[in-house]
Protein backbone atom coordinates (compact mmCIF):
# COMPACT_ATOMS: atom_id res chain seq x y z
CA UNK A 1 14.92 -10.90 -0.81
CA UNK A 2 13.03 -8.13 -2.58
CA UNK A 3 14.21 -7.14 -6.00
CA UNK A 4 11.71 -4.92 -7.07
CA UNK A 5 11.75 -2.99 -3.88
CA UNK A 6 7.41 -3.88 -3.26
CA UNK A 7 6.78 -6.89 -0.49
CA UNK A 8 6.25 -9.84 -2.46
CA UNK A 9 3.99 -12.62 -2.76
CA UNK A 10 4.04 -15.39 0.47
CA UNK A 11 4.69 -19.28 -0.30
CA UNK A 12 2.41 -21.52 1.56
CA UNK A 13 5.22 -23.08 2.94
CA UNK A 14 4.57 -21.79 6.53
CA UNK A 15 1.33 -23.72 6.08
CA UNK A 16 2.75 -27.22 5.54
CA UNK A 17 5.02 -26.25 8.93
CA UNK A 18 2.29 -25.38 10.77
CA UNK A 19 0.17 -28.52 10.35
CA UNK A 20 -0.16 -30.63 13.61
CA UNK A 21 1.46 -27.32 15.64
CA UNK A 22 -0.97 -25.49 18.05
CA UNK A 23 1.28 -22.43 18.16
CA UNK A 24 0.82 -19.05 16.68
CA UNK A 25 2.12 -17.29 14.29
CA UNK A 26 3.86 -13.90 14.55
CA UNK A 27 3.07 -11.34 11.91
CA UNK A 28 6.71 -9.24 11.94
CA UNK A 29 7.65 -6.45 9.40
CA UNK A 30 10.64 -4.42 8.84
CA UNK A 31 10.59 -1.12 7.36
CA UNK A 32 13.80 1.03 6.05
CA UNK A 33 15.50 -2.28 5.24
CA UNK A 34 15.73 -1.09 1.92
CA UNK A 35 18.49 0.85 0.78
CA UNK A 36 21.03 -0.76 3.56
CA UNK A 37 23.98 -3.09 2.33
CA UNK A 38 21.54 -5.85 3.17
CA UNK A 39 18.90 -4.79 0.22
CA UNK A 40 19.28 -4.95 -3.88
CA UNK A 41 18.54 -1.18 -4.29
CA UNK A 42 20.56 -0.29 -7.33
CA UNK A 43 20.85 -4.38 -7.91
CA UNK A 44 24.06 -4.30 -5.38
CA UNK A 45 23.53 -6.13 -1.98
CA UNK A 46 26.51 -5.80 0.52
CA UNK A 47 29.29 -3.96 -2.47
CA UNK A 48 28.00 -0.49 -1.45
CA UNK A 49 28.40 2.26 1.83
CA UNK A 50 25.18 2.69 3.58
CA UNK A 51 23.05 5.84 3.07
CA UNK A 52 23.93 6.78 6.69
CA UNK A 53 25.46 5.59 9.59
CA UNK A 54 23.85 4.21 11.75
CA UNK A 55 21.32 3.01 9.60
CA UNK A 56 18.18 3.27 11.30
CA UNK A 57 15.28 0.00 10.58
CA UNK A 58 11.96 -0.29 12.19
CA UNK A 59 11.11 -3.67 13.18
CA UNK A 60 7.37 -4.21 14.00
CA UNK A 61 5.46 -7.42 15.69
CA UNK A 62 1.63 -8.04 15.13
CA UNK A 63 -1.11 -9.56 16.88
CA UNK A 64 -0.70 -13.03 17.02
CA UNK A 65 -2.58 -14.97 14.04
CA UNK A 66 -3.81 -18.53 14.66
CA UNK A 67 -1.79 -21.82 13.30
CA UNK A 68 -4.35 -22.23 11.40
CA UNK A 69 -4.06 -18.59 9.13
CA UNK A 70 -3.67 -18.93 5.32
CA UNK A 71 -0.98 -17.23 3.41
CA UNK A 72 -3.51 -14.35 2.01
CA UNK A 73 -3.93 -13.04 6.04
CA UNK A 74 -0.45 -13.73 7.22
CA UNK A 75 0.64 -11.31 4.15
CA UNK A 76 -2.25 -8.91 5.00
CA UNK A 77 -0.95 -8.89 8.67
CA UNK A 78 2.48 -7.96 7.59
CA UNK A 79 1.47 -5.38 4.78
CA UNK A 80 -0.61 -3.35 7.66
CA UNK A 81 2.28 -3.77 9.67
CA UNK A 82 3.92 -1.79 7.13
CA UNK A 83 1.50 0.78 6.74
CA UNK A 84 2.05 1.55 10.52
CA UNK A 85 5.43 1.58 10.36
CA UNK A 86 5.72 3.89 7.62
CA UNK A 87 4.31 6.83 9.83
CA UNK A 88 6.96 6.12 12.43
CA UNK A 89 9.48 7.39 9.46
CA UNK A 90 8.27 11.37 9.58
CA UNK A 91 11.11 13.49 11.15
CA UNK A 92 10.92 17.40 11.52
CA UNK A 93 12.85 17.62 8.50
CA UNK A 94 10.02 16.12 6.30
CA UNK A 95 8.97 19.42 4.91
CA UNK A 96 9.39 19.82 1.61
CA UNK A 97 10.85 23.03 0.60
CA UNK A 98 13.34 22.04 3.12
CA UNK A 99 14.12 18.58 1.57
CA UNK A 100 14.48 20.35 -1.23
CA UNK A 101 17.39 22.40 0.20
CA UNK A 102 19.06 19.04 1.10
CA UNK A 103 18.32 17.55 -2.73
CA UNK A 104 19.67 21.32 -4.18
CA UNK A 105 22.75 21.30 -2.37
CA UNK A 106 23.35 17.51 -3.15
CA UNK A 107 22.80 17.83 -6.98
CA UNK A 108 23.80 22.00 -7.49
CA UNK A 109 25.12 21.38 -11.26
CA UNK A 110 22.65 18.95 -12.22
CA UNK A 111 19.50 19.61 -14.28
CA UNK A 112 16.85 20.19 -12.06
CA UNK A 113 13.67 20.89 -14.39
CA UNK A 114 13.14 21.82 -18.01
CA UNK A 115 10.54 22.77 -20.98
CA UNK A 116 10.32 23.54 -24.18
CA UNK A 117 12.00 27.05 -23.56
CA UNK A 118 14.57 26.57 -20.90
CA UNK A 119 16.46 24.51 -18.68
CA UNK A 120 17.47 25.09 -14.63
CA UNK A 121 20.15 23.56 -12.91
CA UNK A 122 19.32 22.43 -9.25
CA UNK A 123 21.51 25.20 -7.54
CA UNK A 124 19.66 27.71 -10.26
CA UNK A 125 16.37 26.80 -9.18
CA UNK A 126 16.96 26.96 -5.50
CA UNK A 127 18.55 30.39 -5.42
CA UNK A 128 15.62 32.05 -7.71
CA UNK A 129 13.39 30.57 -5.43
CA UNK A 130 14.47 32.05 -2.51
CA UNK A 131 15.25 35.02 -4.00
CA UNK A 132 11.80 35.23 -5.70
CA UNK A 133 9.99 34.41 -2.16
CA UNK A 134 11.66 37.25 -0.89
CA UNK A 135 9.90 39.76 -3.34
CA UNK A 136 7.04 37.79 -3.33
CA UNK A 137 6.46 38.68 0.87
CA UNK A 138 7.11 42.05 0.27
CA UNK A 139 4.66 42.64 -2.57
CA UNK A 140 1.51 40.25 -1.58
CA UNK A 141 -0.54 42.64 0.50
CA UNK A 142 -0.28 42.03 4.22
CA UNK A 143 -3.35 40.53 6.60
CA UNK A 144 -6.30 38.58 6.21
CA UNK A 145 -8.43 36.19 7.38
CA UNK A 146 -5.90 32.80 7.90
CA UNK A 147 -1.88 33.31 9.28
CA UNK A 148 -0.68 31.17 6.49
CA UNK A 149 -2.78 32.42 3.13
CA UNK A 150 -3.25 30.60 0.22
CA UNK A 151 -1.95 31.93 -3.16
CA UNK A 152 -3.25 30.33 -6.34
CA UNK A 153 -0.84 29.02 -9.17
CA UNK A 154 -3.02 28.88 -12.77
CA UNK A 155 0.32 27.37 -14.50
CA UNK A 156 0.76 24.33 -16.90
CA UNK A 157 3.36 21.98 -15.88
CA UNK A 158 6.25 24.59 -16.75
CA UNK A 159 9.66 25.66 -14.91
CA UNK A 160 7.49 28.65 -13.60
CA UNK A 161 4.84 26.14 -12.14
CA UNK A 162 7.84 24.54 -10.16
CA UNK A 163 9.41 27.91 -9.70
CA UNK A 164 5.82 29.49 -8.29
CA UNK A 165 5.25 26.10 -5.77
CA UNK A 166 8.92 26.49 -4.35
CA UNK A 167 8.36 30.26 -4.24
CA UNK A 168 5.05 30.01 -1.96
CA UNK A 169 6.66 27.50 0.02
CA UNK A 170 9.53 29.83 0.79
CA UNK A 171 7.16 32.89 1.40
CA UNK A 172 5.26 30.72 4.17
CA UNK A 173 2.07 30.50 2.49
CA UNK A 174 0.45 27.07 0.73
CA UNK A 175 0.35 26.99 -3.20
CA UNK A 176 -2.43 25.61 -4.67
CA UNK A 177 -2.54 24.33 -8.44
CA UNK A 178 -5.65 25.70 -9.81
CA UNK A 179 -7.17 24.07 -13.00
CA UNK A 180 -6.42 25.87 -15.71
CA UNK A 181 -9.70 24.27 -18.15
CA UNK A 182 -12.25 25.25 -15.78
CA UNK A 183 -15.26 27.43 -16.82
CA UNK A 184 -14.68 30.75 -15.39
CA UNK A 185 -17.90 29.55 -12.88
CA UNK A 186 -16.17 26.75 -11.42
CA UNK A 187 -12.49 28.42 -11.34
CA UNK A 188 -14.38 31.05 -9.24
CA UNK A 189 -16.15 28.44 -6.82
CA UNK A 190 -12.59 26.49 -6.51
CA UNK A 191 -11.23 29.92 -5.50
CA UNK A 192 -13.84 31.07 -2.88
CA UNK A 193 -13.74 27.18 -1.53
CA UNK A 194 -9.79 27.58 -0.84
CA UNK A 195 -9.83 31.30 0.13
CA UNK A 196 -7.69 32.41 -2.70
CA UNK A 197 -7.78 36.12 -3.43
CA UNK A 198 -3.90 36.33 -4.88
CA UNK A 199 -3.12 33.98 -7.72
CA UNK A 200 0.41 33.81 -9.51
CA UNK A 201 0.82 33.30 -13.55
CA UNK A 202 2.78 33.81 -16.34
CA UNK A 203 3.11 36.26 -19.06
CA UNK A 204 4.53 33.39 -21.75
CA UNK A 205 1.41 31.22 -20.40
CA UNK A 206 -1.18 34.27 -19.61
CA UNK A 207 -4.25 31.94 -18.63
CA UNK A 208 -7.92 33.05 -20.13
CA UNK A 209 -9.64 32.74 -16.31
CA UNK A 210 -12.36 35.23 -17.17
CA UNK A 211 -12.30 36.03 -13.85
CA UNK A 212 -10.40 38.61 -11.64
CA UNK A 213 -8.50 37.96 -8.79
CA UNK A 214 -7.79 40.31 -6.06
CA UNK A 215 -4.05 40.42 -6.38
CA UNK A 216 -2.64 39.04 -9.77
CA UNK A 217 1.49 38.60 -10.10
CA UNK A 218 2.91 36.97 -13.48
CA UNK A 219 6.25 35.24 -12.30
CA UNK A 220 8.45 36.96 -14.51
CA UNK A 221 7.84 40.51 -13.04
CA UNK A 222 8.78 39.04 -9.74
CA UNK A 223 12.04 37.24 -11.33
CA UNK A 224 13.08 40.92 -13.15
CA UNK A 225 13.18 42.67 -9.19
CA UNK A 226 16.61 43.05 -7.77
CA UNK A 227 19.76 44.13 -8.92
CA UNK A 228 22.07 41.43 -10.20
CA UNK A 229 24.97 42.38 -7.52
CA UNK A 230 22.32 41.16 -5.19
CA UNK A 231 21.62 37.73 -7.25
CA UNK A 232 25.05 37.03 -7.17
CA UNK A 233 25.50 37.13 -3.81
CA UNK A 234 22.23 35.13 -2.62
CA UNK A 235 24.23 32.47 -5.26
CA UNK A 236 27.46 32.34 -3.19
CA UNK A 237 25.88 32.56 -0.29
CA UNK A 238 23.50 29.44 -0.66
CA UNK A 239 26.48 27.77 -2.56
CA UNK A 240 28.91 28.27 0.54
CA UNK A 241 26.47 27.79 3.09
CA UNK A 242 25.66 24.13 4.30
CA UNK A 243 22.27 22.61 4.13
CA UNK A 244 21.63 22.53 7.86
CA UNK A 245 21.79 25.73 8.23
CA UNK A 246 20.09 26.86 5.47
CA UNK A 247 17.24 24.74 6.51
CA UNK A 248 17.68 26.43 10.02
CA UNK A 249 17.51 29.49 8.51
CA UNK A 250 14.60 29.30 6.53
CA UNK A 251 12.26 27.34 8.69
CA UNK A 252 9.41 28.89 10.14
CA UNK A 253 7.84 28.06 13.33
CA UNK A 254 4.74 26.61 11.63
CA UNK A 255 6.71 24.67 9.19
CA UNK A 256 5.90 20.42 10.49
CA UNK A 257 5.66 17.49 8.54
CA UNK A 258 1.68 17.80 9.65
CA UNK A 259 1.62 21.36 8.10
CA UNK A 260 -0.71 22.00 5.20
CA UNK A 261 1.28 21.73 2.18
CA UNK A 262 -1.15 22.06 -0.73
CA UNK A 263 -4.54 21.69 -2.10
CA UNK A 264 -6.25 19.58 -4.49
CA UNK A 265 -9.04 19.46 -6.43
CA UNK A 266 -11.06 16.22 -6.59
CA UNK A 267 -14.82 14.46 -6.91
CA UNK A 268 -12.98 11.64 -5.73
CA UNK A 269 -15.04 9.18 -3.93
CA UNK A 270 -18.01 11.55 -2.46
CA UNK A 271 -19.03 12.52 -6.03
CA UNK A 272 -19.00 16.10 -5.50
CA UNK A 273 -16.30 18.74 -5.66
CA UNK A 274 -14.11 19.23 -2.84
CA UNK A 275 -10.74 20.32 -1.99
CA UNK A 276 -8.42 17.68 -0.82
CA UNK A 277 -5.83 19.11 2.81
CA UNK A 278 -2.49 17.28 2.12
CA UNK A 279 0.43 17.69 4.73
CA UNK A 280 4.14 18.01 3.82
CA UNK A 281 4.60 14.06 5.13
CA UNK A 282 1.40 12.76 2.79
CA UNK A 283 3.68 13.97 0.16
CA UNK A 284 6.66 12.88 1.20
CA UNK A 285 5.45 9.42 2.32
CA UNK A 286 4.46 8.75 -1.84
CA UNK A 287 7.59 10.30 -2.77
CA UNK A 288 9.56 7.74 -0.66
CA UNK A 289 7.22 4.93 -2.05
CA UNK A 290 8.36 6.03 -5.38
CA UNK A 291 11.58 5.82 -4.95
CA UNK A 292 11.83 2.74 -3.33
CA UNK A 293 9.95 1.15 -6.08
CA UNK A 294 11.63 2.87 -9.09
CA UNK A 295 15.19 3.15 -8.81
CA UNK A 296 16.29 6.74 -9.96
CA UNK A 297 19.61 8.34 -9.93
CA UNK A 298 20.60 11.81 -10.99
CA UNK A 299 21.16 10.87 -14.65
CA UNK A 300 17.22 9.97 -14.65
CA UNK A 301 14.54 12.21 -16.49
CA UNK A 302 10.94 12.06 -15.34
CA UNK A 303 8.61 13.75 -18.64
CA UNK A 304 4.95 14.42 -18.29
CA UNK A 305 2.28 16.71 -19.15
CA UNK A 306 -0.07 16.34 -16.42
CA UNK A 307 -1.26 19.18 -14.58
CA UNK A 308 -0.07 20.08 -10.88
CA UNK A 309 -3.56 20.29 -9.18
CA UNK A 310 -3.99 16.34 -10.45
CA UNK A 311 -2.55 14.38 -7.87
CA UNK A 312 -0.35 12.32 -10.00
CA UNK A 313 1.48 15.05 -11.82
CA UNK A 314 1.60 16.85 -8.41
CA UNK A 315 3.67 14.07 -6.70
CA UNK A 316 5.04 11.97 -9.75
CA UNK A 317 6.09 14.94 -12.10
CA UNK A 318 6.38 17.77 -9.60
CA UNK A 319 7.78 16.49 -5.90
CA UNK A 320 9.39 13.19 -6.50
CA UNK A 321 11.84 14.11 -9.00
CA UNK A 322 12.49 17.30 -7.10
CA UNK A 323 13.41 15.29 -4.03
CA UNK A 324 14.77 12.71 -5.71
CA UNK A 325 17.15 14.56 -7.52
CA UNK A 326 16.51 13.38 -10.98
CA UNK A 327 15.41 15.77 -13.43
CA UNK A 328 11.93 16.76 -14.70
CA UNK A 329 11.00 17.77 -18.45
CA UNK A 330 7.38 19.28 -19.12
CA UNK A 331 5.32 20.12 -22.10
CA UNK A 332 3.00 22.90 -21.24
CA UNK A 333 0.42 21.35 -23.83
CA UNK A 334 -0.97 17.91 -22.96
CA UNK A 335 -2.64 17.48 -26.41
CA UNK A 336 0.97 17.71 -28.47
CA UNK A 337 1.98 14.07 -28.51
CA UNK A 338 4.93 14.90 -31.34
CA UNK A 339 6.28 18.17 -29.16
CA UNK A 340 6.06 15.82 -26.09
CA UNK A 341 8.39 12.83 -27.94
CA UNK A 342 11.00 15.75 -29.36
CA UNK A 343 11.57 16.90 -25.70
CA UNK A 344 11.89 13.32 -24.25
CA UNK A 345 13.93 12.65 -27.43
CA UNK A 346 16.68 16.23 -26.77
CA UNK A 347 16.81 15.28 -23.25
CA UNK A 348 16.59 11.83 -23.02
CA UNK A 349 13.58 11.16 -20.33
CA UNK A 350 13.54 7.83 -18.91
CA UNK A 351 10.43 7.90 -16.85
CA UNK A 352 7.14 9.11 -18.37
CA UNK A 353 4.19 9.64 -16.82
CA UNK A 354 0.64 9.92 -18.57
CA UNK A 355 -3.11 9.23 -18.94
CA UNK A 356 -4.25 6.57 -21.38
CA UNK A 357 -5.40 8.79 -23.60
CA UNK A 358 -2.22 10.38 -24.06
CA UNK A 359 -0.25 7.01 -24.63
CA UNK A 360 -3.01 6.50 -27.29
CA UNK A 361 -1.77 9.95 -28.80
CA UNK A 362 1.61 8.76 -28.78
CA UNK A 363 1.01 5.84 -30.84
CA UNK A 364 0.14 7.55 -33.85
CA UNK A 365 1.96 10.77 -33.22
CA UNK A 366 5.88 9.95 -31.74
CA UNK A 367 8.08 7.88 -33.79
CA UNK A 368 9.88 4.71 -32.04
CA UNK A 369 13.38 6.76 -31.69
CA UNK A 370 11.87 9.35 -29.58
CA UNK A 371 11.30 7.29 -27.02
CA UNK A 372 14.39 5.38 -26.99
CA UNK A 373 15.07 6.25 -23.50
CA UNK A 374 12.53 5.71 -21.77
CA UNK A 375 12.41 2.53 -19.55
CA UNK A 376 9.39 3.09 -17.18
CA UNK A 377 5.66 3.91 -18.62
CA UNK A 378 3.60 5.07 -15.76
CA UNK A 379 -0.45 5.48 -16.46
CA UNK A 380 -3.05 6.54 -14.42
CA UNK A 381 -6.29 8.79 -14.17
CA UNK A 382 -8.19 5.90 -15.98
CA UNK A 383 -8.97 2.62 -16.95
CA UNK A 384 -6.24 0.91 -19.41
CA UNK A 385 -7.29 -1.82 -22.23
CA UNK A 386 -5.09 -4.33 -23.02
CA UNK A 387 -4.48 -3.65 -26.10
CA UNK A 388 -2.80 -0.31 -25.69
CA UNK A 389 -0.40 -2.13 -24.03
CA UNK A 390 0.64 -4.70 -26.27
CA UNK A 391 0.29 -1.37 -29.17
CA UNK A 392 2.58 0.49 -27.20
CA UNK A 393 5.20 -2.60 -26.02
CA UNK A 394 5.36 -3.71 -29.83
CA UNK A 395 6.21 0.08 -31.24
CA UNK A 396 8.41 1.31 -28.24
CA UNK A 397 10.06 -2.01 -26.47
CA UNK A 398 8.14 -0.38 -22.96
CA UNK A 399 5.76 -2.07 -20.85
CA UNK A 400 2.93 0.36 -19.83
CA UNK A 401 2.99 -0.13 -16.06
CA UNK A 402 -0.58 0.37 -14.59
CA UNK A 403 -1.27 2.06 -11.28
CA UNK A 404 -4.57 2.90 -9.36
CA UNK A 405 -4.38 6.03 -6.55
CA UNK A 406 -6.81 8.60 -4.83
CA UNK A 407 -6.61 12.33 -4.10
CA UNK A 408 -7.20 11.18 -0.85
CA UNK A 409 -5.00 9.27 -0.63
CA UNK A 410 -2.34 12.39 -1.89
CA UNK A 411 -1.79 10.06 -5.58
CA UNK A 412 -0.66 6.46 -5.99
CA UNK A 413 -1.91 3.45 -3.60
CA UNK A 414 -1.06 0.64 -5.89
CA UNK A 415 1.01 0.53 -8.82
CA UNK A 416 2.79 -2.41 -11.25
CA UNK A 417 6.57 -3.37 -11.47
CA UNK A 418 9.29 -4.72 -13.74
CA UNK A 419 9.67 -8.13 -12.73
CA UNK A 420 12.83 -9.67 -12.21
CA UNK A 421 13.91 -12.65 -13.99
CA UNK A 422 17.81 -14.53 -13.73
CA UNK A 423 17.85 -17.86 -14.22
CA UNK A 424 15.28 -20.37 -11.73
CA UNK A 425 14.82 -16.79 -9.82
CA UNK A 426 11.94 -14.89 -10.50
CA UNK A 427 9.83 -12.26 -8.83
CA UNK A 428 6.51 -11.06 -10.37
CA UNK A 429 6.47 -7.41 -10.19
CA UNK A 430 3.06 -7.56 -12.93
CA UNK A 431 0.03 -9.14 -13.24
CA UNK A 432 -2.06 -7.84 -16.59
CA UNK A 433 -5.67 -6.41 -16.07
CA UNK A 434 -4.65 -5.57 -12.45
CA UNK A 435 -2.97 -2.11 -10.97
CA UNK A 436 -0.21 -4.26 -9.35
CA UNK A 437 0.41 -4.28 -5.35
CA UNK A 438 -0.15 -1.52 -3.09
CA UNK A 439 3.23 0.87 -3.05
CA UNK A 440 5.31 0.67 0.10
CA UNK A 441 3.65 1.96 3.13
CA UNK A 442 0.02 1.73 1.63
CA UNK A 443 -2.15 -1.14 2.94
CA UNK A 444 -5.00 -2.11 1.24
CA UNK A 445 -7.85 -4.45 1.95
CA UNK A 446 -11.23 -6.23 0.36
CA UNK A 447 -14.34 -6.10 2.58
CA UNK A 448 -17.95 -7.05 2.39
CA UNK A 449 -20.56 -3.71 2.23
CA UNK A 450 -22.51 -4.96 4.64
CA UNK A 451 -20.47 -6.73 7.21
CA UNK A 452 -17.22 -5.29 7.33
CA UNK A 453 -15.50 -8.01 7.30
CA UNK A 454 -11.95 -8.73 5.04
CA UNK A 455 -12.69 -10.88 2.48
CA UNK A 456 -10.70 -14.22 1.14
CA UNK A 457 -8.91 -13.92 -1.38
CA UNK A 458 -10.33 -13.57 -4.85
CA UNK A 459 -13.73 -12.23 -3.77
CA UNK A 460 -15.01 -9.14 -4.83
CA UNK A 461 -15.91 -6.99 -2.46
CA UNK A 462 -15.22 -2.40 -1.22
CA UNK A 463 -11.73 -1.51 -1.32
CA UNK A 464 -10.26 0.07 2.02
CA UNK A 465 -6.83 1.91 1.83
CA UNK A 466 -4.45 3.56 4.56
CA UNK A 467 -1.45 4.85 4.78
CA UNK A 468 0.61 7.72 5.88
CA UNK A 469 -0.49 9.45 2.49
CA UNK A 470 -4.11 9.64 3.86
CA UNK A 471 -5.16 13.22 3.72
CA UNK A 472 -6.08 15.67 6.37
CA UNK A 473 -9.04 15.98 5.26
CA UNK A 474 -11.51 18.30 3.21
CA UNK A 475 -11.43 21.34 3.21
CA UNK A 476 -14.19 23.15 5.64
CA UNK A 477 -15.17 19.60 6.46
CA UNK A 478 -12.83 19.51 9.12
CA UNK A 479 -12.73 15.73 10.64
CA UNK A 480 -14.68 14.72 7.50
CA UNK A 481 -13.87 12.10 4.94
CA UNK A 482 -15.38 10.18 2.11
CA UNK A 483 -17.26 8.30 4.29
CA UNK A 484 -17.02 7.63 8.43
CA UNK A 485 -13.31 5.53 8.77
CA UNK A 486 -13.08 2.07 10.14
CA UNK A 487 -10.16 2.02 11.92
CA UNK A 488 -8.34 4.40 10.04
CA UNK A 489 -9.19 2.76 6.85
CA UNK A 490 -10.36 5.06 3.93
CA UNK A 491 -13.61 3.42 1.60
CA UNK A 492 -12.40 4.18 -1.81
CA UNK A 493 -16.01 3.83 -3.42
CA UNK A 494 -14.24 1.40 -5.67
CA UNK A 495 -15.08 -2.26 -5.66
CA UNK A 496 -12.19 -4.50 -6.37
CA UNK A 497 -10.45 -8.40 -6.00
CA UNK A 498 -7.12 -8.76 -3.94
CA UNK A 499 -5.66 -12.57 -5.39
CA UNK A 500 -3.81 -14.52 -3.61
CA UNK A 501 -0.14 -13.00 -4.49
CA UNK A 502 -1.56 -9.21 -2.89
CA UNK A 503 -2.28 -8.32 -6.76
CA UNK A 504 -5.31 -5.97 -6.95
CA UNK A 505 -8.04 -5.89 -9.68
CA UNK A 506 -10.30 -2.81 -9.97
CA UNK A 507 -13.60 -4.68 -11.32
CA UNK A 508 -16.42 -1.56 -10.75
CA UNK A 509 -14.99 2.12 -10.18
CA UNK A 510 -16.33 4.87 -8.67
CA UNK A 511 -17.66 7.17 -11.69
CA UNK A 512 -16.60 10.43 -9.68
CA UNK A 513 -12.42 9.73 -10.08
């Protein structure tokens, strides 16, 4: 049984059975068995209630394989199985401003997100937000050319970016997370390309866009509207009401786990700028293969600096811990390695997420104590040396845990993992030099250019992805990806080695990620 929560490597002893058998073999997966009594979520098989009741587990059968298939294709069998299955998991409540009511409600005196300003409790935030998407309808002019418009956020990683996504969400338009560092030139071709003409900032955090927008709101104007009888009320109201019917009651019509939820900003794999469609459920799909793979509980603290239109901050630092229902600190200013350690350091973040360069900042710049909380090191957005990670393991006691993901793809395909070690049991959760397995519900596979065809293990080859986190598409390329799919398989540009244990090794990248 799984300990790390990631499918783990086969044993060839299915092979020594099958010799001298001419029967085949059955690829068969199950999905949602983790997190039932029967699964060491939380490291407590059986000693624990279920989630819910009844517990609902997807059980899948492949295509038969021959007798003759090797432990490298009977995994890849099952690992696509799971990739299938993982779509069959999207309900109508897989939206995310309405899981959020669920998490909210769940978690109402709990810290919810913070900075180096203030902090919000999780009944604080959802109230404001409503209340703020209230004003927000009423002053955003009325008409034009798409049903459900698209407002532009130009806000570091703050409690007013989270505030403004929640808020747009709750109006029934789509936020997107502009970048803040463009020239004014490229802010204004990212703009046009999405359609924005009504963008949402901050007064503390007044961006320098050079450029002007249609309709400009800073998020504390909004926040001052309303009297505080009415505030009040809205509180008790949300507080007394149950989730269910606050999800009822602020549902639209339009609102489906295929919905557009956001959009992105990538070179990604075609090597020139485009905008990156991602539905409610691509979100939610990497959320849910975060927290199967990182155990997280309300006491948890995810800090970061990374900016909301990169896909990693916008799924790792922005939506999981919001639906997770652990709490989120952010440092407006990615540069400040020292300001980033003190607010890990006052409220004790256990998860950080970062770019090698910033873990290279944090070498020379945090002291040891600051980080004494933190037990998981995410890094992505670029190639990692091994030496930063024996640096960083030797100063802090953490081991940097390397991951590998696409815009396309909505963030993370393949990440590393604790192992887990007692006594003759052990599970390998890391392999050094690679970006670990693909996450739950992510399939990945090694082809030849030329042919097509999967390649053995150990070969270099294109890497292929899919999953339920594959994106609509690009936008005003409608039906267009990266290049044409094979069988619903996305070509990452990337050329990589899958070993034997499912472990994959990025050995040429594309130069556009």
């Amino acid at each position: 049984m799984s300990r790390t929560g990631g499918m783990l490597p086969f044993k060839p002893g299915f092979e020594r059975i099958m010799v001298g058998l001419d029967v085949p073999i059955i690829p068969v997966n199950l999905d949602r068995v983790w997190g039932s009594i029967f699964s060491f979520k939380d490291g407590r098989p059986f000693f624990r209630w279920p989630e819910r009741f009844p517990y609902p587990v997807t059980v899948s059968f492949g295509v038969p394989l021959l007798s003759s298939a090797k432990v490298p294709e009977v995994r890849q069998a099952v690992l696509e199985l799971g990739s299938e299955a993982a779509a069959l998991r999207r309900s109508r409540r897989d939206v995310l401003h309405l899981r959020f009511i669920r998490t909210a409600k769940r978690n109402w005196f709990s810290l919810a997100v913070a900075d180096g300003r203030r902090r919000l409790k999780y009944g604080s935030v959802l109230v404001e937000s409503l209340l703020l998407a209230r004003q927000l309808r009423k002053s955003v002019g009325q008409g034009g050319p798409t049903l459900r418009r698209r407002i532009g956020l130009l806000l570091p990683p703050s409690t007013e970016a989270v505030m403004a996504n929640l808020v747009v969400l709750f109006a029934g338009w789509t936020p997107v997370n502009l970048p803040r560092g463009e020239s004014p030139d490229q802010l204004l071709r990212t703009a046009e390309r999405c359609s924005i003409r009504t963008v949402i900032c901050s007064r503390r955090l007044e961006p320098d866009s050079g450029i002007e927008f249609e309709e400009a709101f800073f998020i504390e104007d909004l926040s001052r509207q309303g009297s505080g009888f009415r505030r009040a009320l809205a509180a008790a109201t949300v507080f007394l009401l149950p989730a269910w019917l606050l999800e009822a009651i602020y549902r639209r019509k339009e609102d489906t786990p295929d919905s557009l939820a956001t959009v992105i900003q990538t070179a990604g794999v075609s090597g020139t700028a485009k905008s990156v469609m991602l539905s409610h459920y691509n979100i939610v799909s990497n959320v849910e293969a975060f927290e199967q793979v990182f155990w997280v509980n309300r006491e948890d603290r995810v800090a970061g600096s990374l900016p909301f239109h990169h896909a990693m901050g916008l799924t790792a630092t922005l939506w999981f811990p919001l639906l997770a229902g652990s709490g989120v600190v952010y440092h407006d200013d990615p540069a400040d390695a020292a300001g980033m350690g003190q607010l890990i350091s006052r409220y004790d973040g256990t998860i950080l997420v970062a770019t090698p360069a910033q873990y290279l900042a944090y070498l020379s710049d945090v002291p040891p104590e600051d980080f004494g909380t933190v037990r998981f090191a995410l890094v992505g957005g670029a190639g990692m040396n091994t030496d930063l990670v024996r640096r960083f393991q030797e100063k802090f006691g953490v081991e940097l845990m390397e991951g590998y993901g696409l815009a396309e793809m909505t963030a993370v395909v393949a990440v590393n993992l604790p192992g887990y070690e007692q006594g003759h049991k052990k599970q390998v959760g890391r392999k050094p030099g690679t970006v670990g397995h693909p996450v739950p519900g992510v399939s990945a596979k090694v082809v030849d250019d030329s042919t097509g065809e999967t390649l053995p293990a150990d070969q270099e080859g294109l890497l292929l992805v899919k999953g339920p986190g594959r994106m609509l598409g690009y936008l005003g390329e409608q039906q267009q990806d990266a290049a044409p799919p094979r069988d619903g398989w996305l070509e990452t540009g990337d050329r990589a080695v899958m070993d034997g244990d499912g472990f994959i090794r990025i050995m040429v990248s594309c130069p556009n990620q």
